[in-house]
C-alpha atoms as a PDB file:
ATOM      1  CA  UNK A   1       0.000   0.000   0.000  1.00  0.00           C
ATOM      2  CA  UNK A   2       2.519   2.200   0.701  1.00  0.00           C
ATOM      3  CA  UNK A   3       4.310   1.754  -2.434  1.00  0.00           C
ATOM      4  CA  UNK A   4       1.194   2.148  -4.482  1.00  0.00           C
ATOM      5  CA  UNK A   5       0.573   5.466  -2.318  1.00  0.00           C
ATOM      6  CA  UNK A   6       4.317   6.761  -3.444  1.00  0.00           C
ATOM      7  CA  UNK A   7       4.316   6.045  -7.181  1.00  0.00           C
ATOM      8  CA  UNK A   8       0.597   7.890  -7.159  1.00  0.00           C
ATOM      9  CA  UNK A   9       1.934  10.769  -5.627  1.00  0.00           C
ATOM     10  CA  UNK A  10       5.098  11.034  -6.959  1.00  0.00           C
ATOM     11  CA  UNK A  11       4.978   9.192 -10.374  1.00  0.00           C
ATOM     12  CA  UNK A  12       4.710  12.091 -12.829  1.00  0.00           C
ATOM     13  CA  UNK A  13       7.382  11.873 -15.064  1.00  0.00           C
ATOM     14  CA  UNK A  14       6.349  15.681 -16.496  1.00  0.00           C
ATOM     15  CA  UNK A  15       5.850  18.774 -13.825  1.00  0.00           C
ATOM     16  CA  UNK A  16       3.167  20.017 -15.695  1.00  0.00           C
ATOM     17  CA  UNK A  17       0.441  17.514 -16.817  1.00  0.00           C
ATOM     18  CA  UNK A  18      -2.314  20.223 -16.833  1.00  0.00           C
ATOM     19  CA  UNK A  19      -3.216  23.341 -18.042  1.00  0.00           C
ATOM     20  CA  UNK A  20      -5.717  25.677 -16.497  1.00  0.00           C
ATOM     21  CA  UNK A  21      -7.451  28.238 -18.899  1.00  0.00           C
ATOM     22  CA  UNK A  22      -8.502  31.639 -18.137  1.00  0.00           C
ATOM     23  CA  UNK A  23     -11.839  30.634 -17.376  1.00  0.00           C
ATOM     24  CA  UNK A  24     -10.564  28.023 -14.844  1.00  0.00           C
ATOM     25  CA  UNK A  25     -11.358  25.118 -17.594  1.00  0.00           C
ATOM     26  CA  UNK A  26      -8.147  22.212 -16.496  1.00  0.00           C
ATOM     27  CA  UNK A  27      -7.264  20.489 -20.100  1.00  0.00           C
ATOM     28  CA  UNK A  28      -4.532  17.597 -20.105  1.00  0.00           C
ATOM     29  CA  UNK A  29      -1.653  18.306 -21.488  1.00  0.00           C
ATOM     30  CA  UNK A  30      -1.648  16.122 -24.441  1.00  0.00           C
ATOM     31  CA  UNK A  31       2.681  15.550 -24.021  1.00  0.00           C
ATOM     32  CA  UNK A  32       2.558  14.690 -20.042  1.00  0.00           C
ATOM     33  CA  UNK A  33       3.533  11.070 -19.168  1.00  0.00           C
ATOM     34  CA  UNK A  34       3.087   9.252 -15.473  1.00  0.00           C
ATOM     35  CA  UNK A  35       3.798   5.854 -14.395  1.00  0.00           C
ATOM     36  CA  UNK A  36       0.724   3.930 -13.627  1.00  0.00           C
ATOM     37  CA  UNK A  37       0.814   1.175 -11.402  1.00  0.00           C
ATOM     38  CA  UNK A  38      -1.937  -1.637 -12.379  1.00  0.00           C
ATOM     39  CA  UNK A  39      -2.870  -5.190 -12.277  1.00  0.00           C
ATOM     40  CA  UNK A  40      -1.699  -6.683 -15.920  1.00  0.00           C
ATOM     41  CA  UNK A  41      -3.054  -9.978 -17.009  1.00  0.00           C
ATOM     42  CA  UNK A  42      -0.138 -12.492 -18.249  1.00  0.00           C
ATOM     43  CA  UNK A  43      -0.215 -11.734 -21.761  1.00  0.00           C
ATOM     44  CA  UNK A  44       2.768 -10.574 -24.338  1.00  0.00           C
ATOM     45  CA  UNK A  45       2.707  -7.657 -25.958  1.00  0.00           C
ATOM     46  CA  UNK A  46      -1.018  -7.554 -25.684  1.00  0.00           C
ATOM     47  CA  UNK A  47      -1.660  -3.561 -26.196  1.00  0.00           C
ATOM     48  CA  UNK A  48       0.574  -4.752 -29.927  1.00  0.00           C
ATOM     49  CA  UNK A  49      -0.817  -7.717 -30.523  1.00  0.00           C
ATOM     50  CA  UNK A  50      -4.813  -9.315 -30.278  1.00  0.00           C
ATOM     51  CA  UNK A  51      -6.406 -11.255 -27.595  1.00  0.00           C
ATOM     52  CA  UNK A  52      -6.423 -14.599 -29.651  1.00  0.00           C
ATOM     53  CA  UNK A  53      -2.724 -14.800 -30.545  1.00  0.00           C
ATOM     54  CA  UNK A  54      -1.162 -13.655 -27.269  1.00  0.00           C
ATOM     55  CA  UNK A  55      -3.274 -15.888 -25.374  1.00  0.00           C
ATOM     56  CA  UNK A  56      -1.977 -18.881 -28.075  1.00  0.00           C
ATOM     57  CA  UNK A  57       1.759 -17.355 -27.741  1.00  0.00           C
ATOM     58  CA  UNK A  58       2.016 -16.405 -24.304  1.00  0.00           C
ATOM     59  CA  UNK A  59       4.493 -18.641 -22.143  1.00  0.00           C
ATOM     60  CA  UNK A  60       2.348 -18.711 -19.128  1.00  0.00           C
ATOM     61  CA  UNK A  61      -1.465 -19.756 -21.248  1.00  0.00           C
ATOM     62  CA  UNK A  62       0.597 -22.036 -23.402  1.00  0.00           C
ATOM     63  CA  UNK A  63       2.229 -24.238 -20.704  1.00  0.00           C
ATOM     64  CA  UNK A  64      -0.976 -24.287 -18.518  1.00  0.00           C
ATOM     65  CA  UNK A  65      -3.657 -24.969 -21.500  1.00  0.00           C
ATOM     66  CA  UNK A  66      -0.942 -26.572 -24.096  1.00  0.00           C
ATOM     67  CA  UNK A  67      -1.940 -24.399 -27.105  1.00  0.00           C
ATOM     68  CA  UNK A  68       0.683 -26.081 -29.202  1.00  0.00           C
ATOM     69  CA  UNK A  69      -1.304 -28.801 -29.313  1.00  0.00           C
ATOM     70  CA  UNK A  70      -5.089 -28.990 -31.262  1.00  0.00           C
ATOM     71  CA  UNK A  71      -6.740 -30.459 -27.752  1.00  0.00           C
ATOM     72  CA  UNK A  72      -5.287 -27.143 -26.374  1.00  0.00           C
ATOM     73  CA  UNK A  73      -6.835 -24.496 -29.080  1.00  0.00           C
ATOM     74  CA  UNK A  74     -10.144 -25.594 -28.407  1.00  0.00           C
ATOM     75  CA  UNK A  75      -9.968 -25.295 -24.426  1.00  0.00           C
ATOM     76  CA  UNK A  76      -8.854 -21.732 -25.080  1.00  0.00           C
ATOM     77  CA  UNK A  77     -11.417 -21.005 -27.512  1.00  0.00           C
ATOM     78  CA  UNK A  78     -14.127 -23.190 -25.213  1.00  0.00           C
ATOM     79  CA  UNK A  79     -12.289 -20.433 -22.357  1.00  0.00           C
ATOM     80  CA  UNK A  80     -13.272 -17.190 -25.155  1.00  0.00           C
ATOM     81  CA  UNK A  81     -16.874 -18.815 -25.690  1.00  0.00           C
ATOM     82  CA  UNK A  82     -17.712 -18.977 -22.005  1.00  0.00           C
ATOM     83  CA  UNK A  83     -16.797 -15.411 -21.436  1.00  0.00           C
ATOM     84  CA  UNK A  84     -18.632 -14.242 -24.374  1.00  0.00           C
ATOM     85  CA  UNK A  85     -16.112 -12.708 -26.656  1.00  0.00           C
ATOM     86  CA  UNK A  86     -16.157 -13.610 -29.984  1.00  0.00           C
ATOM     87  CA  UNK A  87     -13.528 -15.162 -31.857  1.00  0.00           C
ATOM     88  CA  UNK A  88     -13.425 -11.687 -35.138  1.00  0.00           C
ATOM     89  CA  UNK A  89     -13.658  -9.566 -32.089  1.00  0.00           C
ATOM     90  CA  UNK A  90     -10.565 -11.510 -30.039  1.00  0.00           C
ATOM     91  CA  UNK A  91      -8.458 -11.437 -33.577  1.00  0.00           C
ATOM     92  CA  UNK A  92      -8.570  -7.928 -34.064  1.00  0.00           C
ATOM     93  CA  UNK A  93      -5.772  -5.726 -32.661  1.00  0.00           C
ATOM     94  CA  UNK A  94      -6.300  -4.946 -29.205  1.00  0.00           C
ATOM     95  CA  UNK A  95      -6.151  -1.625 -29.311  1.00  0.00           C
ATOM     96  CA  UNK A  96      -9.539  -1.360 -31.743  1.00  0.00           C
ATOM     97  CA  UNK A  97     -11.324  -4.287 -29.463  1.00  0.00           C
ATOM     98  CA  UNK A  98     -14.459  -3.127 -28.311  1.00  0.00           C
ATOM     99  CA  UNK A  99     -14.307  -1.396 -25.299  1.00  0.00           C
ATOM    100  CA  UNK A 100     -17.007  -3.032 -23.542  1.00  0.00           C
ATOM    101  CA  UNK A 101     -15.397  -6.062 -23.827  1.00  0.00           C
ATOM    102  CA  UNK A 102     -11.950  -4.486 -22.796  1.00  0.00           C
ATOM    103  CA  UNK A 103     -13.568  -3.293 -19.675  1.00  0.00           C
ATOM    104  CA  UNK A 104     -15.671  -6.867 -18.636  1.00  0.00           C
ATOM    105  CA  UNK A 105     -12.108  -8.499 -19.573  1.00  0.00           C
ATOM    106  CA  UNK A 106     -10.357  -8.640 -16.200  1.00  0.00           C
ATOM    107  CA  UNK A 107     -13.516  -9.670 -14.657  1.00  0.00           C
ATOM    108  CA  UNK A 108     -14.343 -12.174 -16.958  1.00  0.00           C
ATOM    109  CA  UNK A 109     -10.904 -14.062 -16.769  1.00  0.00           C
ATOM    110  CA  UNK A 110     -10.791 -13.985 -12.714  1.00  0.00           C
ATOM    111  CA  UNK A 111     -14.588 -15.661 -12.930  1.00  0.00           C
ATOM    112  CA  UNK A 112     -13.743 -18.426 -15.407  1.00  0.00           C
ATOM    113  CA  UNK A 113      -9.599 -18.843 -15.657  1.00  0.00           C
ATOM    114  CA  UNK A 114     -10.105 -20.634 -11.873  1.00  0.00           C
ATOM    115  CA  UNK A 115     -12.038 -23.696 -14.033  1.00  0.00           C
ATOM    116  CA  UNK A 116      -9.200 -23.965 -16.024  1.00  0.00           C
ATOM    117  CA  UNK A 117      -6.626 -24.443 -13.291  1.00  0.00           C
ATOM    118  CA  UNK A 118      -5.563 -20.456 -13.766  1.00  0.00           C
ATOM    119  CA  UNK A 119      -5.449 -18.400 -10.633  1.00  0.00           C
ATOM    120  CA  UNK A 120      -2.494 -15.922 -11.165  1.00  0.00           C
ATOM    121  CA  UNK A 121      -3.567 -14.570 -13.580  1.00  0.00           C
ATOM    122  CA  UNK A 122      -3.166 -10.958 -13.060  1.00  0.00           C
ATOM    123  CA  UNK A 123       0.078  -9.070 -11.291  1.00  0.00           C
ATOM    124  CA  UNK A 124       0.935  -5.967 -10.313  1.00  0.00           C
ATOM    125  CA  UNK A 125       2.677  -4.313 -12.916  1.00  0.00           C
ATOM    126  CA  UNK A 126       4.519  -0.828 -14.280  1.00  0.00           C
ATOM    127  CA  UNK A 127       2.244   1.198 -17.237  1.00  0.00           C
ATOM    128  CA  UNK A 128       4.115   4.007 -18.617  1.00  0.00           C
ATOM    129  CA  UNK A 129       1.214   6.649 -20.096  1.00  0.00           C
ATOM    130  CA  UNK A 130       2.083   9.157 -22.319  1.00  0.00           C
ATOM    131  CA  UNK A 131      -0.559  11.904 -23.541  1.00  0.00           C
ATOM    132  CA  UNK A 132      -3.961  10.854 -24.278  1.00  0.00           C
ATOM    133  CA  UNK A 133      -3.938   7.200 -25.422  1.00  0.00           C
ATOM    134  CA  UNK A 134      -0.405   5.703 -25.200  1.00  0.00           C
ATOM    135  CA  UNK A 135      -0.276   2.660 -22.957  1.00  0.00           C
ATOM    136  CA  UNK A 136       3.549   1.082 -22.771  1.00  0.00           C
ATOM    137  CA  UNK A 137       3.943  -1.971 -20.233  1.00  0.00           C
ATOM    138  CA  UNK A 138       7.100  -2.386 -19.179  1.00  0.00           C
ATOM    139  CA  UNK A 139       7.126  -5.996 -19.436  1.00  0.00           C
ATOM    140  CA  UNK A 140       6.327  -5.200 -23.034  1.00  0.00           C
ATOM    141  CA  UNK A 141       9.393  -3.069 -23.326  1.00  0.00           C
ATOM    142  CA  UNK A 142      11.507  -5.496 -21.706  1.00  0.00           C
ATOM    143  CA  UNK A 143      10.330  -8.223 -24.805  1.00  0.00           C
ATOM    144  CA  UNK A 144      10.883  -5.084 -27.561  1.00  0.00           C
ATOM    145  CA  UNK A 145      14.260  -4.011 -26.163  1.00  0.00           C
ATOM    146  CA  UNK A 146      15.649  -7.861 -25.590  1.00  0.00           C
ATOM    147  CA  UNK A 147      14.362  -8.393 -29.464  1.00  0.00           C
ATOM    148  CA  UNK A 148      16.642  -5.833 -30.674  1.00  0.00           C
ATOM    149  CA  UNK A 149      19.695  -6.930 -28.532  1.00  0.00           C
ATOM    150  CA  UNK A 150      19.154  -9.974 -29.917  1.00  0.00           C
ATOM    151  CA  UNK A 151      18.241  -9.171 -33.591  1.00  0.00           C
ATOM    152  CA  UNK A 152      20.483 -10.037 -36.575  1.00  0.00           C
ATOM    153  CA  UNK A 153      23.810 -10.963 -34.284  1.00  0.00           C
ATOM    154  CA  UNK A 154      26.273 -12.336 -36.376  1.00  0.00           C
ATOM    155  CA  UNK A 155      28.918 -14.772 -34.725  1.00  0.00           C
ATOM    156  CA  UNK A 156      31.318 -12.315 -34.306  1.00  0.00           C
ATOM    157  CA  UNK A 157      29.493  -9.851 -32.826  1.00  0.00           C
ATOM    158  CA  UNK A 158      29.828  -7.396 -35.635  1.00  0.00           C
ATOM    159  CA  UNK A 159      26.530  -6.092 -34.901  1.00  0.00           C
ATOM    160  CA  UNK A 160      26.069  -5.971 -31.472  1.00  0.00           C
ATOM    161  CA  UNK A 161      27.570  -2.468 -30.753  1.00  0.00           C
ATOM    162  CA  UNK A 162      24.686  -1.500 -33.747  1.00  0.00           C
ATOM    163  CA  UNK A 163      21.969  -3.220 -31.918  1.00  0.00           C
ATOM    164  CA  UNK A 164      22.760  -2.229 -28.440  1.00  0.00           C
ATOM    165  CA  UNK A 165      22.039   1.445 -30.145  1.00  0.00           C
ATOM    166  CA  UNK A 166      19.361   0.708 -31.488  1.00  0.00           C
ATOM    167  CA  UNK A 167      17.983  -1.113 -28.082  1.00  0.00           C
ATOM    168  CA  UNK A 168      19.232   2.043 -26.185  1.00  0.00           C
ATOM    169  CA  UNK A 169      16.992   4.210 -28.543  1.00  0.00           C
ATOM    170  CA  UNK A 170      14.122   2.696 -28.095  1.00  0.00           C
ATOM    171  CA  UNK A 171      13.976   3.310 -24.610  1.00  0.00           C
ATOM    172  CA  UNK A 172      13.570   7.202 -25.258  1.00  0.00           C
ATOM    173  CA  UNK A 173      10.207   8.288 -25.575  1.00  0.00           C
ATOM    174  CA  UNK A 174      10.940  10.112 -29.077  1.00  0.00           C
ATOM    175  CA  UNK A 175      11.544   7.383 -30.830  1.00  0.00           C
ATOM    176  CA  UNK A 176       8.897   4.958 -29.937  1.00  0.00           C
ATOM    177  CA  UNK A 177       9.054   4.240 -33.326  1.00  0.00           C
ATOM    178  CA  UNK A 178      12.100   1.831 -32.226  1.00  0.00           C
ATOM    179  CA  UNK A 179      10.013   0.016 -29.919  1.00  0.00           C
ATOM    180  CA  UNK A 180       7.665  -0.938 -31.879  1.00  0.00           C
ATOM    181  CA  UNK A 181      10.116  -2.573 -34.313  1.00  0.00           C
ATOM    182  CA  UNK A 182      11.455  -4.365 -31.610  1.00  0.00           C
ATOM    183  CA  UNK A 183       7.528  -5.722 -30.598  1.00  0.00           C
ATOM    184  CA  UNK A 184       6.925  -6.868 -34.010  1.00  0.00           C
ATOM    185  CA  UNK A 185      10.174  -8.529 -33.561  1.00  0.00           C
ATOM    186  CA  UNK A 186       9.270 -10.086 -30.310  1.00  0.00           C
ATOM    187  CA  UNK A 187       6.154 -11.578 -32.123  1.00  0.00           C
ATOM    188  CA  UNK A 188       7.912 -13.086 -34.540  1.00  0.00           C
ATOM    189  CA  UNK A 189       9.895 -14.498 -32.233  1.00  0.00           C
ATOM    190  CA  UNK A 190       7.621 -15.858 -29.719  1.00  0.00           C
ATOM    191  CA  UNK A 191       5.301 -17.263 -32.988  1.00  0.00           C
ATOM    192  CA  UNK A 192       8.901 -19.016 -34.310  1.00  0.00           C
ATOM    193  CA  UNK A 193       9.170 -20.822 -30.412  1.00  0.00           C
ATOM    194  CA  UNK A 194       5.437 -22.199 -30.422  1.00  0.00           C
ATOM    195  CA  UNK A 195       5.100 -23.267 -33.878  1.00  0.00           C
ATOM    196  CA  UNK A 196       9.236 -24.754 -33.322  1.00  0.00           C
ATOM    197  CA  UNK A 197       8.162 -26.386 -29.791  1.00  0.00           C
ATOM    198  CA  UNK A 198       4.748 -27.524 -31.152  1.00  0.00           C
ATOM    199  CA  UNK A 199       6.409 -29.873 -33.954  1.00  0.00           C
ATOM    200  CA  UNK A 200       8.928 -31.104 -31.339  1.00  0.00           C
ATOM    201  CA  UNK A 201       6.545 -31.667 -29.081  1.00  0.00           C
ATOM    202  CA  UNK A 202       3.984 -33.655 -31.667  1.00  0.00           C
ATOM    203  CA  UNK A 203       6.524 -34.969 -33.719  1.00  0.00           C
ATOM    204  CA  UNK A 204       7.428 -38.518 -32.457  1.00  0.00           C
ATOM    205  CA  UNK A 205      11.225 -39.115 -31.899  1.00  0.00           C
ATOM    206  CA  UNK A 206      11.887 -35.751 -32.373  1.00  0.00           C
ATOM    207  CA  UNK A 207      13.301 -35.043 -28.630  1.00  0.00           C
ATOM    208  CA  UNK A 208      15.882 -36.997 -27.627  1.00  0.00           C
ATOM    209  CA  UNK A 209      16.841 -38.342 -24.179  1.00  0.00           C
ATOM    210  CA  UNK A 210      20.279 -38.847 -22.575  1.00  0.00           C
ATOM    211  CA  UNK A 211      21.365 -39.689 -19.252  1.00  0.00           C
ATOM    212  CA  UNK A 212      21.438 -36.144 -17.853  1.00  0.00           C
ATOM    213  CA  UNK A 213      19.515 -33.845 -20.579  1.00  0.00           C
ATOM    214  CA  UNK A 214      17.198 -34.037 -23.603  1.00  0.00           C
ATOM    215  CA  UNK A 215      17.819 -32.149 -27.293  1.00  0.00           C
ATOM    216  CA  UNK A 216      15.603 -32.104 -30.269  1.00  0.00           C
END
C-alpha cells in the first residue's frame, strides 16, 4: 500500500500535466507522461498484438492450456466462448477491441480462468502513459528491447555495438518508433518458439533423451 501510495503521488514523469485556462477550464496536457501502477493480465505484448494470438503465444497460457497442441486451441477457444467474446472480435488488434469487452475483460478471466486451473492470472505491474492514449507496459518493453539486442547478431558480434544502439533508442520516448520494431520482432519471435516447440513436441522421436539432458 505504501508503495502504491508513493508512485501515485510522486509518479509524474512531467511537472506540468495540466493546463488551467482563463476561465478556470483544467485540459490535459496532451505531451505529459506518469507511471501507472496496475494489475496486468499475463499476456505478451497484448496492447501490440490481439487477444487470440497472445493468449496462443504467451508462455504462461501455453504451458498451462498446451496451445501447441489442437486439444489445447479448443480449451482456449471453449475459455473465449464462455466469457462471451467472440472469436473476429478476439483477432482484431487490441487496441480497436471493443471497449465493452476491454472493460468486462479482467472480470471475466478472474470468474472463469479458476475452471481452467488459472489463478495468477493478473500481477501488479509498471504502465508508462504518455498523452492521451499511449499505454507502454514495461514488461512489453523489456520483450521489444531484448528483441533488438538480440536481432540479426552475427557470430562475431559485428553487430552488437549497432543493436545495443538501437535497443538504447528505443527506450527514449521520441523514438517509440524503435520500440515498436522491436515488438513486431518479439512476435515473430515468440510465434517461431510455439510453432518450433509444437512440432517437437507432436513430432514422435523428435526429442531426444540422454542420461542427464534431452535435445531435439
Amino acid at each position: 500500500m505504501e508503495l502504491e501510495q508513493h508512485i501515485n503521488s510522486s509518479g509524474n514523469l512531467d511537472s506540468i500535466t495540466s493546463v488551467t485556462l482563463k476561465d478556470g477550464t483544467k485540459v490535459t496536457a496532451p505531451n505529459s507522461s506518469r507511471i501507472a501502477y496496475e494489475y496486468e493480465p499475463r499476456l505478451m505484448l497484448l496492447q501490440e498484438w490481439n487477444l487470440f494470438d497472445s493468449m496462443l503465444c504467451s508462455s504462461y497460457i501455453a504451458t498451462k492450456m498446451r496451445t501447441w497442441s489442437d486439444t489445447g486451441i479448443k480449451k482456449m477457444q471453449l475459455l473465449l466462448g464462455r466469457m462471451g467474446f467472440a472469436r473476429e472480435e478476439c483477432k482484431q488488434k487490441f487496441q480497436y477491441m471493443s471497449i465493452e469487452i476491454k472493460r468486462r475483460m479482467k472480470d471475466m478471466f478472474e470468474q472463469y480462468l479458476p475452471e481452467f486451473g488459472l489463478t495468477d492470472f493478473y500481477y501488479r505491474g509498471f504502465l508508462l502513459l504518455h498523452g492521451y492514449s499511449s499505454k507502454i507496459s514495461a514488461a512489453d518493453v523489456v520483450y521489444g528491447v531484448t528483441a533488438l539486442l538480440e536481432s540479426f547478431v552475427e557470430s562475431d558480434g559485428s553487430c552488437a555495438s549497432k543493436q545495443f544502439g538501437e535497443a538504447y533508442d528505443a527506450l527514449s520516448l521520441t523514438k517509440l518508433d524503435k520500440l515498436e520494431t522491436g515488438m513486431r520482432q518479439a512476435i515473430k519471435v515468440q510465434r517461431a518458439i510455439l510453432r518450433q516447440g509444437s512440432a517437437a513436441i507432436t513430432k514422435k522421436g523428435s526429442i531426444r533423451s540422454g542420461s542427464k539432458f534431452r535435445w531435439v
